[in-house]
PDB file of N, CA and C in Angstrom:
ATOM      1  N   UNK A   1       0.855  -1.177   0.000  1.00  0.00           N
ATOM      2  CA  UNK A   1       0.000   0.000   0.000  1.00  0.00           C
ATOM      3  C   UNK A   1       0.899   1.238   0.000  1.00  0.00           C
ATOM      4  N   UNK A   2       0.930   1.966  -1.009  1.00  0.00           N
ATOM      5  CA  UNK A   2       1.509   3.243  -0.862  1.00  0.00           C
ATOM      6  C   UNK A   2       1.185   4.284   0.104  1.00  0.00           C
ATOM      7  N   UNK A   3       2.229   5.134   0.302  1.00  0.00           N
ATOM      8  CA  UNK A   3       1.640   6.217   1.501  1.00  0.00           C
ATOM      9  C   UNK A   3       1.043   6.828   1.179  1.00  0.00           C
ATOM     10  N   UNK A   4       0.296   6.990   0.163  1.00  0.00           N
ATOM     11  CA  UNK A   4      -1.312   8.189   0.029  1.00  0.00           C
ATOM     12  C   UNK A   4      -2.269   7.323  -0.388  1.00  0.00           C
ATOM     13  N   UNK A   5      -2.400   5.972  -0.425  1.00  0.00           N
ATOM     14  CA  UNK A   5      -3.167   4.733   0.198  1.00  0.00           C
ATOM     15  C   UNK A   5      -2.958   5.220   1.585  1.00  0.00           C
ATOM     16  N   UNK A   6      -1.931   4.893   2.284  1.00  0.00           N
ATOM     17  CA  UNK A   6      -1.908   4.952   3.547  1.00  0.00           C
ATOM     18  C   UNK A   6      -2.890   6.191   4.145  1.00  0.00           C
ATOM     19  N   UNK A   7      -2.478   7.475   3.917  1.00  0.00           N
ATOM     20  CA  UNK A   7      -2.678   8.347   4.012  1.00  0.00           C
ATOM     21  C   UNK A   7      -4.377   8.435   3.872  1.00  0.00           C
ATOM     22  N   UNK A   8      -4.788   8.579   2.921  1.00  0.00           N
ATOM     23  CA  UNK A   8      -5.930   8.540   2.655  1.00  0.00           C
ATOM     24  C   UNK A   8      -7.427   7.338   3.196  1.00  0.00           C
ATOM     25  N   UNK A   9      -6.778   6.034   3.297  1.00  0.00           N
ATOM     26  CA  UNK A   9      -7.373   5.342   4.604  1.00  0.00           C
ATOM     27  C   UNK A   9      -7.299   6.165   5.578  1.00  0.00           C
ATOM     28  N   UNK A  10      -6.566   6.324   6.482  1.00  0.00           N
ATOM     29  CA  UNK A  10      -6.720   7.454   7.717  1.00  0.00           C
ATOM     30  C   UNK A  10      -7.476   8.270   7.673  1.00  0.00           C
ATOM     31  N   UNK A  11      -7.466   9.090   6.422  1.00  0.00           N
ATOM     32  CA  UNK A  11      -8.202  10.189   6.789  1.00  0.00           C
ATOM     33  C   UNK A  11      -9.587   9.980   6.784  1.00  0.00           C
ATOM     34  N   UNK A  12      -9.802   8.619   5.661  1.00  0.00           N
ATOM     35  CA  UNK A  12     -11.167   8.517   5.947  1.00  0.00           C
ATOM     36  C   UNK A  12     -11.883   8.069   6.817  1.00  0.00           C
ATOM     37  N   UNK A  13     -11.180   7.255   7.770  1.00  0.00           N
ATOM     38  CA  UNK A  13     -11.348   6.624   9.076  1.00  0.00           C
ATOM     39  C   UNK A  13     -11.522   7.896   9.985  1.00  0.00           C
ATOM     40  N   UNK A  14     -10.662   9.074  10.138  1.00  0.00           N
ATOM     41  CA  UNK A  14     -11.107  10.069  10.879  1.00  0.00           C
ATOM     42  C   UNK A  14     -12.199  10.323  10.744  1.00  0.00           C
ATOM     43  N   UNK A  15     -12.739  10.580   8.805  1.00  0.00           N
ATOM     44  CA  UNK A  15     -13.910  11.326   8.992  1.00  0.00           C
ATOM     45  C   UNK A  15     -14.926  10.404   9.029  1.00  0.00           C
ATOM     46  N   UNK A  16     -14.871   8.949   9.043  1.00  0.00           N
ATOM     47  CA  UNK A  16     -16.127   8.454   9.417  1.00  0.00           C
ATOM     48  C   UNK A  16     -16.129   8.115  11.057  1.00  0.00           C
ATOM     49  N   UNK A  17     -15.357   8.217  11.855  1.00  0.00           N
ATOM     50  CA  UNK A  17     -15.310   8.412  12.973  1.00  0.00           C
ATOM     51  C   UNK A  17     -16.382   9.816  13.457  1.00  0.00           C
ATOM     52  N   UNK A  18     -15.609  11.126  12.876  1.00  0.00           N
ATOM     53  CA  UNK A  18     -16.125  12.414  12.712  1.00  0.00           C
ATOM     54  C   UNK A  18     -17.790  12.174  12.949  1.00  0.00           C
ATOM     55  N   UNK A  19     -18.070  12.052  11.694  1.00  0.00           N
ATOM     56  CA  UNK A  19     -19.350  11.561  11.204  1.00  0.00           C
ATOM     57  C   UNK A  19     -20.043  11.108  12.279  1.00  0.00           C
ATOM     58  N   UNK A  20     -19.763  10.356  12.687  1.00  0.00           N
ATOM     59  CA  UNK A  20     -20.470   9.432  13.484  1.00  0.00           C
ATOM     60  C   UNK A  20     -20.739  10.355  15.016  1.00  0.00           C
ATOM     61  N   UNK A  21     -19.901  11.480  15.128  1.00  0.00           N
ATOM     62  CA  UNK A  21     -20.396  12.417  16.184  1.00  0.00           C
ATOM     63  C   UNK A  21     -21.086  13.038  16.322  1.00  0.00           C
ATOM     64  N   UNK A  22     -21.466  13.481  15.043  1.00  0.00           N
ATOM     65  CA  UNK A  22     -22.573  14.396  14.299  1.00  0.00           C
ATOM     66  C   UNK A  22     -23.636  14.912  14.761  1.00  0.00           C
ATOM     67  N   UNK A  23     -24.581  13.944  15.503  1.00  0.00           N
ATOM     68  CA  UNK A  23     -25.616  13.906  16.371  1.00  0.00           C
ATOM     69  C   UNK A  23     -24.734  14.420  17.700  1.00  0.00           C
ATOM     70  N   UNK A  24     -23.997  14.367  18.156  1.00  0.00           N
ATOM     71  CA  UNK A  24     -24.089  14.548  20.037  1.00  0.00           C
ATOM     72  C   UNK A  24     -23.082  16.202  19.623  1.00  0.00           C
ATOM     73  N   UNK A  25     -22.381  16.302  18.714  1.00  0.00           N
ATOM     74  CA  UNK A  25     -21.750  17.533  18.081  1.00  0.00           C
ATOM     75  C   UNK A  25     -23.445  18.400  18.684  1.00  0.00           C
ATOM     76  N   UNK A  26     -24.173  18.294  17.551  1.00  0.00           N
ATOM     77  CA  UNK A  26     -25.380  19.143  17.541  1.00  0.00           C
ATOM     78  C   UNK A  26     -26.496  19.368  18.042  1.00  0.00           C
ATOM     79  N   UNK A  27     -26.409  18.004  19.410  1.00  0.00           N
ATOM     80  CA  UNK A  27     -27.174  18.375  20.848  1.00  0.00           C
ATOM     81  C   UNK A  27     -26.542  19.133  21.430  1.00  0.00           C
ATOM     82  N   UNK A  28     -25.124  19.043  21.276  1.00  0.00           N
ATOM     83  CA  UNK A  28     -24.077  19.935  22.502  1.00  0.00           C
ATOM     84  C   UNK A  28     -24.755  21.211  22.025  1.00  0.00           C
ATOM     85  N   UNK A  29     -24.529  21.704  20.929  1.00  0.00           N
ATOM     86  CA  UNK A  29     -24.502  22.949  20.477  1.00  0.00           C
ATOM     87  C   UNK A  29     -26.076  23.423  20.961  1.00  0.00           C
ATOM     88  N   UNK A  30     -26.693  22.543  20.521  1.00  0.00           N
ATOM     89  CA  UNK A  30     -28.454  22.936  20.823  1.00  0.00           C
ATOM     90  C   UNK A  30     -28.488  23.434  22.124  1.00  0.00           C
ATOM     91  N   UNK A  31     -28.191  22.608  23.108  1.00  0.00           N
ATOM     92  CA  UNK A  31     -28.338  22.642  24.622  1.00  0.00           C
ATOM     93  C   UNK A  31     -27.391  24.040  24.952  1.00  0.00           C
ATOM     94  N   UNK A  32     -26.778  24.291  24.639  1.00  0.00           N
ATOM     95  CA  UNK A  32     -25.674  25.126  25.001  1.00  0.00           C
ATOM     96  C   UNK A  32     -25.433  26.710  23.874  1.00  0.00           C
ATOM     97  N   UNK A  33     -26.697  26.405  23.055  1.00  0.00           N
ATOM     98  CA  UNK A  33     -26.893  27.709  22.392  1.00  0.00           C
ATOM     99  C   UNK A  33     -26.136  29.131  22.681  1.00  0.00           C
ATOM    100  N   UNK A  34     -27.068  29.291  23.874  1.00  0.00           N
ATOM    101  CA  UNK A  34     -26.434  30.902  24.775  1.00  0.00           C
ATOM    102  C   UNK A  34     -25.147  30.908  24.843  1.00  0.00           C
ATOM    103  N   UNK A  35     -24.536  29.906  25.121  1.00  0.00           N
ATOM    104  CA  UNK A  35     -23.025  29.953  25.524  1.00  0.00           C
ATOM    105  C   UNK A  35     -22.169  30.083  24.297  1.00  0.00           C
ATOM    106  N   UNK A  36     -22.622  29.251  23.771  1.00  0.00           N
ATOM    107  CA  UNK A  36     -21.328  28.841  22.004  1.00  0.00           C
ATOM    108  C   UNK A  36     -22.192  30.026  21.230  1.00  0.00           C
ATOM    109  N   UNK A  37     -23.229  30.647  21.587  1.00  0.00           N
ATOM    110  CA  UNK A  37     -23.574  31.117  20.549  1.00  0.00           C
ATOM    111  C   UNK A  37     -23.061  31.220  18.669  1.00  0.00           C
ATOM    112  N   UNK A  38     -23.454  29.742  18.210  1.00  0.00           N
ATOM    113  CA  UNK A  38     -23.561  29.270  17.109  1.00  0.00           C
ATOM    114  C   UNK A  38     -24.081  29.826  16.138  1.00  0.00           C
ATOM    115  N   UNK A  39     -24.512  30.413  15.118  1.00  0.00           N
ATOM    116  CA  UNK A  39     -25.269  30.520  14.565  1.00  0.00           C
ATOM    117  C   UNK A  39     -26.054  29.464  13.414  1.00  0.00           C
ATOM    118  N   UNK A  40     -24.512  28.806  12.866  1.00  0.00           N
ATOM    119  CA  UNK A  40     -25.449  27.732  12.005  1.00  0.00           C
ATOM    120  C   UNK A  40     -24.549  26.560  12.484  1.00  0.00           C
ATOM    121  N   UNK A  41     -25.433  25.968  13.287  1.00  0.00           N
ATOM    122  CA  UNK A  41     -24.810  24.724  13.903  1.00  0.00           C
ATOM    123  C   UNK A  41     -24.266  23.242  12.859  1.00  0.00           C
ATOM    124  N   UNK A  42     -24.808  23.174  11.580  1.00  0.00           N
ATOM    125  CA  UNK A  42     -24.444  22.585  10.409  1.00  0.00           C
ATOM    126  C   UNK A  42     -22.894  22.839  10.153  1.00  0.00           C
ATOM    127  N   UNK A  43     -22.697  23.884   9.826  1.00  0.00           N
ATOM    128  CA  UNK A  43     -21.828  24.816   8.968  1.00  0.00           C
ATOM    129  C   UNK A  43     -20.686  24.301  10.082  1.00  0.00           C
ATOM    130  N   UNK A  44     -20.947  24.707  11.464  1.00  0.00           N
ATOM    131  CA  UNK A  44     -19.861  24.747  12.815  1.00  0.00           C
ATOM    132  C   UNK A  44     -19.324  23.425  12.793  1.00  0.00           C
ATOM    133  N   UNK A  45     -20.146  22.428  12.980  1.00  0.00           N
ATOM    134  CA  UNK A  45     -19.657  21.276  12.747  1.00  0.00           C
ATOM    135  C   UNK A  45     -19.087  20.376  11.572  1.00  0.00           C
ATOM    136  N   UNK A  46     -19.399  21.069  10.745  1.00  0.00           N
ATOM    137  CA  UNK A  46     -18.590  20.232   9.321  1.00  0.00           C
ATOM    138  C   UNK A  46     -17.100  21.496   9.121  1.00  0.00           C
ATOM    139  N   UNK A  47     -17.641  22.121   9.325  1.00  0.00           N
ATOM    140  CA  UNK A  47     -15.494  22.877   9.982  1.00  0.00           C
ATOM    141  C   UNK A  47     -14.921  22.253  10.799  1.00  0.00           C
ATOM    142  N   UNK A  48     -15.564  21.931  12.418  1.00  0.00           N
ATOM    143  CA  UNK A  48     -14.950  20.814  12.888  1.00  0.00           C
ATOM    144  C   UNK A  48     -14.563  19.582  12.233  1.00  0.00           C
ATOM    145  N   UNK A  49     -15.088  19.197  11.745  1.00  0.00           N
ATOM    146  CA  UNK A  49     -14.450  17.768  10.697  1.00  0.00           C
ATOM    147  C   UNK A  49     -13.474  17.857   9.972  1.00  0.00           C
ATOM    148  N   UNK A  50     -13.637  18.709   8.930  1.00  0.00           N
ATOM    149  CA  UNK A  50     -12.594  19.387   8.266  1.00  0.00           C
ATOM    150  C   UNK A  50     -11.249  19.408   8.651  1.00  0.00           C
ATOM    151  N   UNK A  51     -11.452  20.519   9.898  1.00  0.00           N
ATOM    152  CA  UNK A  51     -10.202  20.963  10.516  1.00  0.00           C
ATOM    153  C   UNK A  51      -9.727  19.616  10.692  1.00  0.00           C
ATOM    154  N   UNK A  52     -10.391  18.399  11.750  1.00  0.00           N
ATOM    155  CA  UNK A  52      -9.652  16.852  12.088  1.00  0.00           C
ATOM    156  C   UNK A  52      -8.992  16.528  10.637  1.00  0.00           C
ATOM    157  N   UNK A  53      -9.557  16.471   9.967  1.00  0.00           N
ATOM    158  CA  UNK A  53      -9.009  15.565   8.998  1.00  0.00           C
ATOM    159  C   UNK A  53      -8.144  16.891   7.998  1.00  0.00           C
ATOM    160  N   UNK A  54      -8.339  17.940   8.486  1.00  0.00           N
ATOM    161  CA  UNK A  54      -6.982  18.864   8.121  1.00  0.00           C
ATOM    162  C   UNK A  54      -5.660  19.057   9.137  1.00  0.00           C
ATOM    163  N   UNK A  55      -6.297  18.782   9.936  1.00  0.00           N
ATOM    164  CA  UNK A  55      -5.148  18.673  11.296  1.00  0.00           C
ATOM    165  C   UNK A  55      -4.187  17.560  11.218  1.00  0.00           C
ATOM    166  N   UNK A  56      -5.067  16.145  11.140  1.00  0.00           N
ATOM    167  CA  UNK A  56      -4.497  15.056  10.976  1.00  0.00           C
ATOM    168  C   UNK A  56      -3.327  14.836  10.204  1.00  0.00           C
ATOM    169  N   UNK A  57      -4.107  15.279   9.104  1.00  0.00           N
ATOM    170  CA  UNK A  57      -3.320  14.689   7.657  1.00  0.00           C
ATOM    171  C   UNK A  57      -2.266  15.535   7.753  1.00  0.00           C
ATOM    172  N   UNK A  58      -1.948  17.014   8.131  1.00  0.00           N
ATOM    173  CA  UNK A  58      -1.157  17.992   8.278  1.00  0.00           C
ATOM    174  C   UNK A  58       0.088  16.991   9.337  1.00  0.00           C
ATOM    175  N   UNK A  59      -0.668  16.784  10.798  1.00  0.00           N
ATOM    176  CA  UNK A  59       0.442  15.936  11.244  1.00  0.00           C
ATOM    177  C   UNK A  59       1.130  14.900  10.369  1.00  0.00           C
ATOM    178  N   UNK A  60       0.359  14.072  10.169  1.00  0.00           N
ATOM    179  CA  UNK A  60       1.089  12.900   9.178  1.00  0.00           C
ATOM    180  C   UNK A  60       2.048  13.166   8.251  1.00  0.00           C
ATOM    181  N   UNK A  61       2.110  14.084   7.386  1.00  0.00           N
ATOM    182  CA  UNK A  61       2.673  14.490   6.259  1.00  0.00           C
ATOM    183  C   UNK A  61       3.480  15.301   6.769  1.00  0.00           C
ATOM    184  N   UNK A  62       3.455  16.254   7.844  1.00  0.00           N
ATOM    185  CA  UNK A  62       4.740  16.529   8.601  1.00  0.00           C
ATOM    186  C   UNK A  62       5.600  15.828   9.350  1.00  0.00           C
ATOM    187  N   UNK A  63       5.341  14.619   9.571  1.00  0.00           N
ATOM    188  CA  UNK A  63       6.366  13.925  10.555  1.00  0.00           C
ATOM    189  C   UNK A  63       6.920  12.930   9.287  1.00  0.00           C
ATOM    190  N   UNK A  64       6.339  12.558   8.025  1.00  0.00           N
ATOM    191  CA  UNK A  64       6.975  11.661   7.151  1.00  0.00           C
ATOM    192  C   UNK A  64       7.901  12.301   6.047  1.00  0.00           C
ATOM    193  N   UNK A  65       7.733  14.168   6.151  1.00  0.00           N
ATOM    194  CA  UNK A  65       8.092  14.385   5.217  1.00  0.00           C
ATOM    195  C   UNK A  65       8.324  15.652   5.179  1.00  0.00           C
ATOM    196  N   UNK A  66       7.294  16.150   5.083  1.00  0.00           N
ATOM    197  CA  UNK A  66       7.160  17.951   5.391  1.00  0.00           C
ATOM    198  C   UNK A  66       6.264  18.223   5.732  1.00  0.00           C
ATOM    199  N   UNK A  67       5.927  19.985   5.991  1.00  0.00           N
ATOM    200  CA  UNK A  67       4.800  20.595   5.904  1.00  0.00           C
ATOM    201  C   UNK A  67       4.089  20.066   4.816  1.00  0.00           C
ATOM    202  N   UNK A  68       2.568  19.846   4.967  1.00  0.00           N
ATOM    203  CA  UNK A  68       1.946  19.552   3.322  1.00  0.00           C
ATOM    204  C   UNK A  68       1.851  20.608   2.666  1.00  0.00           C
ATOM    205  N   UNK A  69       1.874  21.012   1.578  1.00  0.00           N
ATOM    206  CA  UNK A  69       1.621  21.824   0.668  1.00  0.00           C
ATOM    207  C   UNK A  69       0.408  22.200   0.686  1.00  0.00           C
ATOM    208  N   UNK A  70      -0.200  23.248  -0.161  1.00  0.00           N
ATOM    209  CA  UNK A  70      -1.724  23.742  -0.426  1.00  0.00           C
ATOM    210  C   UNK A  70      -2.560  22.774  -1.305  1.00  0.00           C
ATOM    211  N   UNK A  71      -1.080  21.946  -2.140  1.00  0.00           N
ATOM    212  CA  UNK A  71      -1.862  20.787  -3.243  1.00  0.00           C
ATOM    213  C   UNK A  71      -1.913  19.822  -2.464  1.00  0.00           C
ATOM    214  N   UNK A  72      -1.305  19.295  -1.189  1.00  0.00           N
ATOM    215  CA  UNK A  72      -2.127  18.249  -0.590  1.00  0.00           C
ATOM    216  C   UNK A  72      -2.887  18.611   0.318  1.00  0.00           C
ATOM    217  N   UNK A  73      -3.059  19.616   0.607  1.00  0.00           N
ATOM    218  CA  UNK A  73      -4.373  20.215   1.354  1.00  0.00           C
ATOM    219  C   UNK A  73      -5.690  20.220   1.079  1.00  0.00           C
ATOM    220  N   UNK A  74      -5.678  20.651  -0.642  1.00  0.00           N
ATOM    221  CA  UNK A  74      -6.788  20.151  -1.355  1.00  0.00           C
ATOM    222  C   UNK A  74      -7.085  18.768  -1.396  1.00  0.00           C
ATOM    223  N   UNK A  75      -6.206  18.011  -1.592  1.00  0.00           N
ATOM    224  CA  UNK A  75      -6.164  16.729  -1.860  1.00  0.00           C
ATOM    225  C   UNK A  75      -7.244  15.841  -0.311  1.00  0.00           C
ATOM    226  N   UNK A  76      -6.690  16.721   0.451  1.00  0.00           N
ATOM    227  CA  UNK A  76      -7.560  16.278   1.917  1.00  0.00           C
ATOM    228  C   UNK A  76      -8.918  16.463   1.708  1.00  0.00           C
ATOM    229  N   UNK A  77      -9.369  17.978   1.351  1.00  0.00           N
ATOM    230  CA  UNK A  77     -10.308  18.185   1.528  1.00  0.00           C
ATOM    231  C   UNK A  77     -11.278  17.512   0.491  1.00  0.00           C
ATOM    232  N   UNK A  78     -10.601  16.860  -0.609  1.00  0.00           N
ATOM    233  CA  UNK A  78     -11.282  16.311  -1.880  1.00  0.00           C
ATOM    234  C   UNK A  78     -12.178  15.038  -0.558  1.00  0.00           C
ATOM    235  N   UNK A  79     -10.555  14.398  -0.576  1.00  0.00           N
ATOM    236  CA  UNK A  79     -11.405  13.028   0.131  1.00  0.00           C
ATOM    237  C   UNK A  79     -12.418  13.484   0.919  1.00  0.00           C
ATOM    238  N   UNK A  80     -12.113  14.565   1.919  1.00  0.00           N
ATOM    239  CA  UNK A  80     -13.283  14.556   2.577  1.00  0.00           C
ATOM    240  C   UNK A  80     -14.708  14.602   2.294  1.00  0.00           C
ATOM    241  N   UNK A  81     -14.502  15.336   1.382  1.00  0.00           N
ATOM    242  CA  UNK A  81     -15.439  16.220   0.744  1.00  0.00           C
ATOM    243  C   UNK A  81     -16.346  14.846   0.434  1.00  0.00           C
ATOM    244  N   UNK A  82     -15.268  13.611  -0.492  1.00  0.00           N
ATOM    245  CA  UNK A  82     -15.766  12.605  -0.771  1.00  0.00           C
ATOM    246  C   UNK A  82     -16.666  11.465  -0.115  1.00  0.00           C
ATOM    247  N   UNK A  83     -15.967  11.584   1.470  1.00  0.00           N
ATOM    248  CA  UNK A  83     -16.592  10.531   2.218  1.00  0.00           C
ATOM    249  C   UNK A  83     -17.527  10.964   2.925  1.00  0.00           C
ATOM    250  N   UNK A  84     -17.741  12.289   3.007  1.00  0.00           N
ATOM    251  CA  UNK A  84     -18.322  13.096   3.645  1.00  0.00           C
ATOM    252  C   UNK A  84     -19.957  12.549   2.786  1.00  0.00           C
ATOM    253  N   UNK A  85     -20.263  12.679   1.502  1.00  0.00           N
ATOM    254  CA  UNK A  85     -21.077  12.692   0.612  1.00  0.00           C
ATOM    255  C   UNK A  85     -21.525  11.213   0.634  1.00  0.00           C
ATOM    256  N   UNK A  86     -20.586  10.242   0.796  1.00  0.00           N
ATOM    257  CA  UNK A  86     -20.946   9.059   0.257  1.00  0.00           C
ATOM    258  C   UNK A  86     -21.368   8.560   1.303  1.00  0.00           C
ATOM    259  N   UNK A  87     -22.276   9.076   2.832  1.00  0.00           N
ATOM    260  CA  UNK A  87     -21.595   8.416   4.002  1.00  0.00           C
ATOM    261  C   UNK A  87     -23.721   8.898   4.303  1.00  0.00           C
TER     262      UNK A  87
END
């Protein structure tokens, strides 16, 4: 398995992990309105995801190699974008 096989399993494992928070993400926010004052609790939480699986992949690709670039940044957000949809 190559490392963007590698790579890209992970990330999708983050975001179906992610995913799977989705619901208790957007009770928190419900219950706790006044405080987080949210406005679009959708929007808040799929940035949270994002960011994980921009955070992640950022670690990974910095400890094997470098900073990632802006072209594998996209490359993150593709998958996400991808599993995000198919899920």
């Amino acid at each position: 398995m190559s490392q963007e096989d590698q790579l890209e399993m992970l990330i999708t494992q983050t975001i179906n992990g992610a995913i799977a928070t989705i619901p208790a993400y957007l009770e928190e926010i419900k219950q706790n309105k006044d405080t987080l004052k949210v406005e679009n609790a959708e929007e808040f939480v799929y940035g949270m995801i994002m960011g994980m699986a921009l955070g992640m992949s950022g670690a990974l690709l910095s400890a094997q190699k470098e900073m990632p670039t802006a072209e594998d940044q996209m490359k993150v957000r593709d998958i996400s974008i991808q599993t995000h949809t198919t899920n």
